[in-house]
N, C-alpha and C. Protein backbone atom coordinates (compact mmCIF):
# COMPACT_ATOMS: atom_id res chain seq x y z
N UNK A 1 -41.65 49.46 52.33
CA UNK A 1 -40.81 48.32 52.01
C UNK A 1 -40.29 48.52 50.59
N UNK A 2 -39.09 48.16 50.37
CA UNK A 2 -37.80 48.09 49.11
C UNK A 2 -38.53 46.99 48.23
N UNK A 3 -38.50 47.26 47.21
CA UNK A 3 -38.20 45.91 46.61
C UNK A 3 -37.21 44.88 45.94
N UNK A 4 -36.22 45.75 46.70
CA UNK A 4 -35.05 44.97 47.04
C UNK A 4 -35.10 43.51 48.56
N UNK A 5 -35.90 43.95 48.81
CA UNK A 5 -36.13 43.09 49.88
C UNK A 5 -36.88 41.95 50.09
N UNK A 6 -36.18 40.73 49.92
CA UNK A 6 -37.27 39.81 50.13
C UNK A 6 -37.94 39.17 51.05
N UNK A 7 -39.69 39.00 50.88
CA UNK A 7 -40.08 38.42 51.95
C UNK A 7 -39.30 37.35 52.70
N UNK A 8 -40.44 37.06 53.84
CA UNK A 8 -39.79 35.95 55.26
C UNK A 8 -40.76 34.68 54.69
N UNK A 9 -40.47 33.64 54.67
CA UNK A 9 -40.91 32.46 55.16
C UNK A 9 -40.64 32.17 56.38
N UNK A 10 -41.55 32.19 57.48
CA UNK A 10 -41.23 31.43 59.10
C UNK A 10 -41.52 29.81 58.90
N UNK A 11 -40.38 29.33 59.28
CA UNK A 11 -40.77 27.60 59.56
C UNK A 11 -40.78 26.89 60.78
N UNK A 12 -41.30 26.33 61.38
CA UNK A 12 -41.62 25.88 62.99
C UNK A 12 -40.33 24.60 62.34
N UNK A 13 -39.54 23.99 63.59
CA UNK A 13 -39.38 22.74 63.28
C UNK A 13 -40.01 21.20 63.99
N UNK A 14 -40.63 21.07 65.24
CA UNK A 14 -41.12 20.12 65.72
C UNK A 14 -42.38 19.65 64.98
N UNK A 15 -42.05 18.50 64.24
CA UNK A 15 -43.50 18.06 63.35
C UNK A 15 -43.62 18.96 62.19
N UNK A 16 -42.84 19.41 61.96
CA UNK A 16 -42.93 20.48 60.64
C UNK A 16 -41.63 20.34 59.79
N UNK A 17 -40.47 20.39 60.36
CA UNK A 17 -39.56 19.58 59.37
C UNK A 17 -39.13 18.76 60.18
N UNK A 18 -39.01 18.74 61.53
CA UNK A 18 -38.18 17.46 62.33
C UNK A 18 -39.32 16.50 62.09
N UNK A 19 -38.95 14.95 62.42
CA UNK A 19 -40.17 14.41 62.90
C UNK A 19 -39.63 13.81 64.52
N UNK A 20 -41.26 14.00 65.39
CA UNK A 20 -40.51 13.50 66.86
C UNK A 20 -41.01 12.33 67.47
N UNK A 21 -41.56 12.12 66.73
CA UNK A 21 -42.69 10.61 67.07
C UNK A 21 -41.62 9.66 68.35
N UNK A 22 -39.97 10.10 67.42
CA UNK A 22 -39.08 8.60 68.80
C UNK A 22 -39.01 9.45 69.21
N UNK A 23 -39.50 10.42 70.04
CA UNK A 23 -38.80 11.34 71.39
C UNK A 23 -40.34 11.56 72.34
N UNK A 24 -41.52 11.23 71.47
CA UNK A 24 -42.59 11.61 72.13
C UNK A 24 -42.64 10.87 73.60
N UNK A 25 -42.13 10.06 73.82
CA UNK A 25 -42.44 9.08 74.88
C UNK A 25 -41.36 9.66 76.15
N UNK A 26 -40.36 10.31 75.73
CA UNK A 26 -40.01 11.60 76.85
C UNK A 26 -40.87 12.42 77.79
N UNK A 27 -42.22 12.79 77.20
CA UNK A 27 -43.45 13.92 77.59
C UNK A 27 -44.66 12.97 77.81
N UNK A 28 -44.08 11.80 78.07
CA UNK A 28 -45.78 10.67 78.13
C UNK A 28 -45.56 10.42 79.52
N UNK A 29 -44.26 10.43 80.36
CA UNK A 29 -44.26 10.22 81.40
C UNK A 29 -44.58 10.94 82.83
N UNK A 30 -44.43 10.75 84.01
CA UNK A 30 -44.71 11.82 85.13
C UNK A 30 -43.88 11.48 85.83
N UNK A 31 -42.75 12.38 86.18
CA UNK A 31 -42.49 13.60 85.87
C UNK A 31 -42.46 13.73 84.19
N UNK A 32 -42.52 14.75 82.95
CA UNK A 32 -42.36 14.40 82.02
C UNK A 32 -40.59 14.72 81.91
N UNK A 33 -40.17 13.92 80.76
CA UNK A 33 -38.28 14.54 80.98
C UNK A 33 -37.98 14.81 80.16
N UNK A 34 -37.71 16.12 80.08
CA UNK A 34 -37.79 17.17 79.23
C UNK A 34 -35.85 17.35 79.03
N UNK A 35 -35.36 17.05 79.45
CA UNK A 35 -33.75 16.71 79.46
C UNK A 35 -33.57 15.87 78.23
N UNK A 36 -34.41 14.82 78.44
CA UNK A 36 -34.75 13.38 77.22
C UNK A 36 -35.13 14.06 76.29
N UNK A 37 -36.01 14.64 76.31
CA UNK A 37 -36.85 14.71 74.76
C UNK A 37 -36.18 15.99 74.18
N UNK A 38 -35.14 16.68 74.60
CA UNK A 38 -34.31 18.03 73.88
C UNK A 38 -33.18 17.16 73.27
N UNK A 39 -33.03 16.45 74.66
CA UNK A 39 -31.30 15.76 73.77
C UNK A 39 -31.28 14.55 72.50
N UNK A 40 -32.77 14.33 72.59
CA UNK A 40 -32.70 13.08 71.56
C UNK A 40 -33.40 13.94 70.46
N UNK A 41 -33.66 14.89 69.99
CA UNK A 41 -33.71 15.91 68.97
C UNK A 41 -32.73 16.33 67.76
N UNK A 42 -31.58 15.90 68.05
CA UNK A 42 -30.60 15.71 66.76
C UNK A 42 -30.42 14.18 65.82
N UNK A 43 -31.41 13.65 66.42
CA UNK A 43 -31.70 12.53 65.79
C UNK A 43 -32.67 12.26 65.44
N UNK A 44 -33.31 13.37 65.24
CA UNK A 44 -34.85 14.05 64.25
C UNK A 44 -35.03 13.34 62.96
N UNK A 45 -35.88 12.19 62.33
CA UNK A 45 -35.68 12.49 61.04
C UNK A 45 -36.25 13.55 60.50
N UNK A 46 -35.88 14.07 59.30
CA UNK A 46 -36.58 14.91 58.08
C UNK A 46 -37.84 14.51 57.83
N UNK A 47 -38.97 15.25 58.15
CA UNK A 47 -40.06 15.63 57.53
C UNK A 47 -39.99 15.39 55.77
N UNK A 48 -40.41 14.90 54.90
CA UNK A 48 -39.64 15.09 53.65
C UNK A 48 -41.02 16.40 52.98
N UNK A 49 -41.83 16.54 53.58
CA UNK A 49 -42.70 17.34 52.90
C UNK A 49 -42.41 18.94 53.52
N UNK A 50 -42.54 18.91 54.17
CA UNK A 50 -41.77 20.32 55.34
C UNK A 50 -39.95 20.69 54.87
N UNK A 51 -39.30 19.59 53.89
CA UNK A 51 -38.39 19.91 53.83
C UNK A 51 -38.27 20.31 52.74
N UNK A 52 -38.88 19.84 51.31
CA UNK A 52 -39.47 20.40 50.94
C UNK A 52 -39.85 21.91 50.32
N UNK A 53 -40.58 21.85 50.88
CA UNK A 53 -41.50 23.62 51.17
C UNK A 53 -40.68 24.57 51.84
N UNK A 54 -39.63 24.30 52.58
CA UNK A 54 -38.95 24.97 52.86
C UNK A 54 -37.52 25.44 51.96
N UNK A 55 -36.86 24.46 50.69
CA UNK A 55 -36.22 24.50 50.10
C UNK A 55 -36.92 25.62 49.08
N UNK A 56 -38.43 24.71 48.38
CA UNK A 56 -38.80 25.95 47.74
C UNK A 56 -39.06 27.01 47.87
N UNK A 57 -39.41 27.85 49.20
CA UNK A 57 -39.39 28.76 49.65
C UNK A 57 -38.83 29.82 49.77
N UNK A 58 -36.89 29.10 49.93
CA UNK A 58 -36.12 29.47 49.71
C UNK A 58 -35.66 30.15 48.41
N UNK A 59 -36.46 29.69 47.41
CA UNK A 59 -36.00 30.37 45.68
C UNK A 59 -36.66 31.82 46.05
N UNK A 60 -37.50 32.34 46.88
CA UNK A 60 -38.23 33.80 46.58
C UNK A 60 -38.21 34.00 48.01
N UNK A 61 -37.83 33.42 49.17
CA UNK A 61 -37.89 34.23 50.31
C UNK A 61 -36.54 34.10 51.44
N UNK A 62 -36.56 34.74 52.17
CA UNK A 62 -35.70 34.59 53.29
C UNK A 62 -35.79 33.66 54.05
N UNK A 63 -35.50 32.61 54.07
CA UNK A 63 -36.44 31.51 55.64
C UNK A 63 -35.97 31.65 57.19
N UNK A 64 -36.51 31.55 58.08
CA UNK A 64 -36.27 32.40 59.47
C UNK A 64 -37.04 30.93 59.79
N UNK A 65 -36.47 30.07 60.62
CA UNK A 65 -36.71 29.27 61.90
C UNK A 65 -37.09 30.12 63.25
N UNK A 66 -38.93 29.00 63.47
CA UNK A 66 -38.93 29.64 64.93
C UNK A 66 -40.00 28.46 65.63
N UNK A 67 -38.55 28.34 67.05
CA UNK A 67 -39.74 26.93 67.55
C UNK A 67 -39.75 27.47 68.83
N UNK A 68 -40.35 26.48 69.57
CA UNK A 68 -40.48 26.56 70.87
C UNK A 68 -39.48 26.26 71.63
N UNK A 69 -38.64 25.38 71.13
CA UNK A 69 -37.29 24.64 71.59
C UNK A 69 -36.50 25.74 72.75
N UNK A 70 -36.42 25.86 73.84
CA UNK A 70 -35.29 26.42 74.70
C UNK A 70 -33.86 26.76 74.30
N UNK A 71 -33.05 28.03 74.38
CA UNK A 71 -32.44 28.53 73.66
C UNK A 71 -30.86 27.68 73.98
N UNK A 72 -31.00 26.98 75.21
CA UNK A 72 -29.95 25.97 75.53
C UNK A 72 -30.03 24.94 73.90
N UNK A 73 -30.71 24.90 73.39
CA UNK A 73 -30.36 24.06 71.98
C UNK A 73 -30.14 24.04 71.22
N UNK A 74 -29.86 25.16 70.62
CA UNK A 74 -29.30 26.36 69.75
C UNK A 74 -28.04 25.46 69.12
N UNK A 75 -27.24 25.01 69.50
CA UNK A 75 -26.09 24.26 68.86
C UNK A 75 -26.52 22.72 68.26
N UNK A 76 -27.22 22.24 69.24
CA UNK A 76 -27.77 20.97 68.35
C UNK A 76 -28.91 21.00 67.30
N UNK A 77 -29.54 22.49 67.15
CA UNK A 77 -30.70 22.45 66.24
C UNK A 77 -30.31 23.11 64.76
N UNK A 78 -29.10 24.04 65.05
CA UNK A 78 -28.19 24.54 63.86
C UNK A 78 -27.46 23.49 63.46
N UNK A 79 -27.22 22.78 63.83
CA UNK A 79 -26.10 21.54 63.42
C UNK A 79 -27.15 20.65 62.45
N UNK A 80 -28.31 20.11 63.15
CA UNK A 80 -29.76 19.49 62.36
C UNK A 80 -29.57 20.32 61.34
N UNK A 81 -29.85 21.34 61.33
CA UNK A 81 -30.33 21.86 60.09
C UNK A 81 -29.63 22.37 58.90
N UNK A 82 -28.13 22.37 59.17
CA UNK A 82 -26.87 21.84 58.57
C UNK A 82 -27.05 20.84 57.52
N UNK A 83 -27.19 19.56 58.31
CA UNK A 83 -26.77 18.31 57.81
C UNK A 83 -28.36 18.32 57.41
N UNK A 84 -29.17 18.70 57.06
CA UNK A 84 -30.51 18.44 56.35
C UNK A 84 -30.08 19.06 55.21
N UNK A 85 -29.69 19.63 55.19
CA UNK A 85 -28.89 20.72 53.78
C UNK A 85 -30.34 22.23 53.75
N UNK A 86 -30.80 22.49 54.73
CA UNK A 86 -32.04 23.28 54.73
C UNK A 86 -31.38 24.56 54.61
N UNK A 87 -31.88 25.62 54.50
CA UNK A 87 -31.49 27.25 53.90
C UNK A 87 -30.70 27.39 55.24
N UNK A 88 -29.45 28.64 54.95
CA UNK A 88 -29.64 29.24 56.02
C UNK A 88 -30.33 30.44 56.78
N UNK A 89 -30.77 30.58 57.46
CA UNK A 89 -31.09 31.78 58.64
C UNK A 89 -31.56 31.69 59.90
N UNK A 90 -31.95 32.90 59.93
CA UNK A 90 -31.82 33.11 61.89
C UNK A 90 -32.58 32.26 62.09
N UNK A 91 -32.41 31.72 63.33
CA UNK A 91 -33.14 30.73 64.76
C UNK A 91 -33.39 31.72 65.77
N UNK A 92 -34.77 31.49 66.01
CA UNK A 92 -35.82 32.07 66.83
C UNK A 92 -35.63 31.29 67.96
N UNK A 93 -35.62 31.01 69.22
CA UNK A 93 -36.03 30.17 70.20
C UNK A 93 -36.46 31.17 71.41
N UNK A 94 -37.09 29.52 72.44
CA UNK A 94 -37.80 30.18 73.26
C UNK A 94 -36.41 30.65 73.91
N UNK A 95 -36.41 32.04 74.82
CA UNK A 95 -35.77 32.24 75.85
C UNK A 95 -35.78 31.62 77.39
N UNK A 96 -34.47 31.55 78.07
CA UNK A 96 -34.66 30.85 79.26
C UNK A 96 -35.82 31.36 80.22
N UNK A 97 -36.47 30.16 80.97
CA UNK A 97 -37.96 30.39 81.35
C UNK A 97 -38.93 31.28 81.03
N UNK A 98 -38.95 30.83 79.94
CA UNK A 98 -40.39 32.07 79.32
C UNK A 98 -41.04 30.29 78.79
N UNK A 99 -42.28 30.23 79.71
CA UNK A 99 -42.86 29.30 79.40
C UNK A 99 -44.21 29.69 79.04
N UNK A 100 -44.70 30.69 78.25
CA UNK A 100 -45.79 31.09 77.81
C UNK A 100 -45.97 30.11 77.02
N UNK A 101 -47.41 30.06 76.43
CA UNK A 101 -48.04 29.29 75.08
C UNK A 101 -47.17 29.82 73.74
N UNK A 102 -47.08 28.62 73.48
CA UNK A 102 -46.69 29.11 72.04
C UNK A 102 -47.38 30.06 71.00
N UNK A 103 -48.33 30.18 71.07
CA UNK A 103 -49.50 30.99 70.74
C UNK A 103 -49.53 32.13 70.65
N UNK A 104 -48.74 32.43 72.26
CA UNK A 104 -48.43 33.61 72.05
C UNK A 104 -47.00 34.50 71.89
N UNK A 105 -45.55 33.41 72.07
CA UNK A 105 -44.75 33.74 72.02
C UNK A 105 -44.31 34.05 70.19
N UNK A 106 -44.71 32.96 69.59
CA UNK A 106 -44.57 32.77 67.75
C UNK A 106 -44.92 34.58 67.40
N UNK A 107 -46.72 34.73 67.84
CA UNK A 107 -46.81 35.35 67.16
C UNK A 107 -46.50 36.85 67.67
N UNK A 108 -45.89 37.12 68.93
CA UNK A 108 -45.04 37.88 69.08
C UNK A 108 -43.45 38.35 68.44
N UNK A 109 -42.77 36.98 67.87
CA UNK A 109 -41.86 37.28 66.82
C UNK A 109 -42.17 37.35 65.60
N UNK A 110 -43.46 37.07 65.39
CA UNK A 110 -43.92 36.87 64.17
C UNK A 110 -44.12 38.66 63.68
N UNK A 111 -44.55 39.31 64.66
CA UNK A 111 -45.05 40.88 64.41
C UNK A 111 -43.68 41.58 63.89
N UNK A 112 -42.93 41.01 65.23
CA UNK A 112 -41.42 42.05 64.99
C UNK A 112 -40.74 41.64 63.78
N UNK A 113 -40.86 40.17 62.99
CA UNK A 113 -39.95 40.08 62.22
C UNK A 113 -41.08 40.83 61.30
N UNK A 114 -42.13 41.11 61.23
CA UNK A 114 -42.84 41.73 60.06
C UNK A 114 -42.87 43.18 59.88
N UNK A 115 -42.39 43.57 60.94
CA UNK A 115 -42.18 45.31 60.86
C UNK A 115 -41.41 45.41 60.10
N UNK A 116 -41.63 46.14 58.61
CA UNK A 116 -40.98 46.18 57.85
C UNK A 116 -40.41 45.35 56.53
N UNK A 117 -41.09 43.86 56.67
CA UNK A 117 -40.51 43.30 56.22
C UNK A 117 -42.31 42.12 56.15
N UNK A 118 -42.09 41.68 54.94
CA UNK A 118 -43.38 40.58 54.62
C UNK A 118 -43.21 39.21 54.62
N UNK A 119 -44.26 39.53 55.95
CA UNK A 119 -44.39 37.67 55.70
C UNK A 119 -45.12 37.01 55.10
N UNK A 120 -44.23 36.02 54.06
CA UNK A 120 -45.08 35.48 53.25
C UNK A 120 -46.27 33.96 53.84
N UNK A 121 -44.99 33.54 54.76
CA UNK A 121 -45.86 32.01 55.30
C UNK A 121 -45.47 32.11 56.91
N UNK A 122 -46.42 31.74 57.28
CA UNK A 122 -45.74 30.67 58.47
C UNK A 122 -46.29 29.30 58.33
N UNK A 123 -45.16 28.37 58.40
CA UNK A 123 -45.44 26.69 58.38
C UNK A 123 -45.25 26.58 59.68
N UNK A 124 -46.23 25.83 60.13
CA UNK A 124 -46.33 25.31 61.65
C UNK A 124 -47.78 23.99 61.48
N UNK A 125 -47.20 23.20 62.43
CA UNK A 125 -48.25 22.54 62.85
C UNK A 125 -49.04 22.63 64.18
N UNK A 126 -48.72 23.35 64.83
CA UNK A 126 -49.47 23.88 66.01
C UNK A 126 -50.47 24.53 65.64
N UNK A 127 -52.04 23.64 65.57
CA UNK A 127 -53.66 24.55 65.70
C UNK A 127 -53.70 25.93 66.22
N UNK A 128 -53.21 25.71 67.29
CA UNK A 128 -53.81 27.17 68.01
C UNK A 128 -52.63 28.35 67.45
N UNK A 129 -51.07 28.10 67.34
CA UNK A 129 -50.37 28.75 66.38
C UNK A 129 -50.82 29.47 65.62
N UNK A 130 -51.53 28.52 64.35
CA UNK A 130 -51.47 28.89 63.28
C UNK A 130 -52.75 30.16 63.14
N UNK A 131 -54.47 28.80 64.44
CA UNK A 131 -55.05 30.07 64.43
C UNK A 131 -54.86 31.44 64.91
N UNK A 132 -53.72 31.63 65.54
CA UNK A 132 -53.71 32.92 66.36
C UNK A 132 -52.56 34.00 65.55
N UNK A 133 -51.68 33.26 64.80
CA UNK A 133 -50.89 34.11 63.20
C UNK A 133 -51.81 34.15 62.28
N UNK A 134 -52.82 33.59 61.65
CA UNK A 134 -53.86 33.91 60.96
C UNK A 134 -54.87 35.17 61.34
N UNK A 135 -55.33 34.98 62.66
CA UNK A 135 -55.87 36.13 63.29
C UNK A 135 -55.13 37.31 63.80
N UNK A 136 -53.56 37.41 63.46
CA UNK A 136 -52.64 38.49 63.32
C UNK A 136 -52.51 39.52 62.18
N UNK A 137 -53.64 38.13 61.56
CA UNK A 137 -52.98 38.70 59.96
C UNK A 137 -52.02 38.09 59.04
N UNK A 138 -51.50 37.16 59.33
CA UNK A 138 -49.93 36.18 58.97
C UNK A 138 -50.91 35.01 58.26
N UNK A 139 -50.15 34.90 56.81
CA UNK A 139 -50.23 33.80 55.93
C UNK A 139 -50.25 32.38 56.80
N UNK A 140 -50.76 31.43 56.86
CA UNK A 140 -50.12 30.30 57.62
C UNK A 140 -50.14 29.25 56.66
N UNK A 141 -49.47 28.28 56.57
CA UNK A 141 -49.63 27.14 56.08
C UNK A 141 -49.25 25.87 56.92
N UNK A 142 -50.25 25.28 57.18
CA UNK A 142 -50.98 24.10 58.20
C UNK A 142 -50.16 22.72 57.86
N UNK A 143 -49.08 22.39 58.91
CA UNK A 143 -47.77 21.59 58.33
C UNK A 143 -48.85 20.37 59.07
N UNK A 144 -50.14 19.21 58.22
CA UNK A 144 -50.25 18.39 58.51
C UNK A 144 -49.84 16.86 58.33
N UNK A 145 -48.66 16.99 57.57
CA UNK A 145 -47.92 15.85 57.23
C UNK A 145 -47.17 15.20 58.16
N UNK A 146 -46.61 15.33 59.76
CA UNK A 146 -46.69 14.56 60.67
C UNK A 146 -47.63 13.93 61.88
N UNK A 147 -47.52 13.03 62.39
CA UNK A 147 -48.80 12.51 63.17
C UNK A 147 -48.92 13.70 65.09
N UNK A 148 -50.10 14.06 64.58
CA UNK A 148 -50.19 15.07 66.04
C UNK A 148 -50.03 14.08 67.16
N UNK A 149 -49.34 14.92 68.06
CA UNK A 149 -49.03 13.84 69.26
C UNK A 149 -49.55 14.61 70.14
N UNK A 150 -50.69 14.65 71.35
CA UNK A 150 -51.01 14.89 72.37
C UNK A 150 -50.49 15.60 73.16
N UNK A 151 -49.05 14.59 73.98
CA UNK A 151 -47.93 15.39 74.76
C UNK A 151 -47.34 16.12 73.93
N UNK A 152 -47.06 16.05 73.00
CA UNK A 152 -46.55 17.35 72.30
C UNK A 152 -47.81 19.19 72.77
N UNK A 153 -48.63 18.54 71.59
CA UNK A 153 -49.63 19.74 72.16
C UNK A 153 -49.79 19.95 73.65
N UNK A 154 -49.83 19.53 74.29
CA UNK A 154 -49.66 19.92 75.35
C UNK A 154 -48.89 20.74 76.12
N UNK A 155 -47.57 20.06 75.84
CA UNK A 155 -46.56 20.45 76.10
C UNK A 155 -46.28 22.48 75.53
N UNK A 156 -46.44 21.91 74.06
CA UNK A 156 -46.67 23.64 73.52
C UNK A 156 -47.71 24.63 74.21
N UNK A 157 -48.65 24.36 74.56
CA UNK A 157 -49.91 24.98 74.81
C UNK A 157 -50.01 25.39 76.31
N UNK A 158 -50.26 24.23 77.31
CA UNK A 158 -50.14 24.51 78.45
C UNK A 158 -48.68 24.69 79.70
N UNK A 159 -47.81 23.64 79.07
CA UNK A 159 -46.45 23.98 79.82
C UNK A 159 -45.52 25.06 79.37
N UNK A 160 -45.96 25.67 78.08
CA UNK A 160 -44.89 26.52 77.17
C UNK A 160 -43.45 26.19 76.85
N UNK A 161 -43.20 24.39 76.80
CA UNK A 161 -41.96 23.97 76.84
C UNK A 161 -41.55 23.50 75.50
N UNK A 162 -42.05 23.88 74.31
CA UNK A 162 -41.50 24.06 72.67
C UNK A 162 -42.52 24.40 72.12
């Protein structure tokens, strides 16, 4: 590695700079509706601590977004992160039906964006995330400043749907 090159900051956005608390009740239901809880996502507020850490981050690193979010959202989650005034760079998302754990999809981009290149953080609030980029080897920093929601974890963990 150059040292022309500056490290990565990875930032998750669900509960880490979005907050989703008004969308949780999308994933509380049966069937859960997962149509609902993507499209009411540009009306995320800001995390103000995740937003933050990600600005400062920005003075010494590259920042690289990576959620679980389905790659159909790609226009409404660049637009969010626009009007937050947050850094720019690449967006990671999940690909169409790849409903693995997050667990293991993160820290599968997490490797490739590190070939070559250092990661300094990953911010996420996903437990099992963070433990399983920690046990990669990856810096983590534990985004507990929004309220854990159940169907959320869930949703990440066992349905692989953000």
């Amino acid at each position: 590695m150059t040292g022309d090159i500056r490290p990565l900051a990875v930032f998750d956005l669900d509960n880490t700079l979005a907050a989703t608390a008004h969308r949780q009740h999308f994933l509380e239901s049966r069937p859960k509706d997962w149509d609902g809880f993507f499209a009411a996502a540009p009306d995320d507020p800001p995390l103000a601590e995740g937003v933050a850490l990600c600005r400062s981050a920005a003075e010494e690193c590259d920042v690289v977004y990576l959620t679980g979010r389905p790659e159909r959202c790609r226009r409404d989650t660049l637009a969010w992160l626009a009007v937050q005034g947050l850094p720019e760079g690449p967006l990671h998302m999940r690909r169409h039906r790849d409903f693995r754990p997050a667990r293991i999809t993160k820290v599968e981009i997490l490797r490739r964006l590190g070939d070559g290149r250092e990661v300094r953080m990953l911010v996420d609030d996903d437990e099992l995330v963070c433990d399983a980029a920690e046990a990669a080897g990856f810096p983590v920093v534990r985004a507990r400043w929004a309220t854990p929601s159940e169907a959320l974890k869930e949703a990440q963990e066992r349905e692989g749907r953000t």
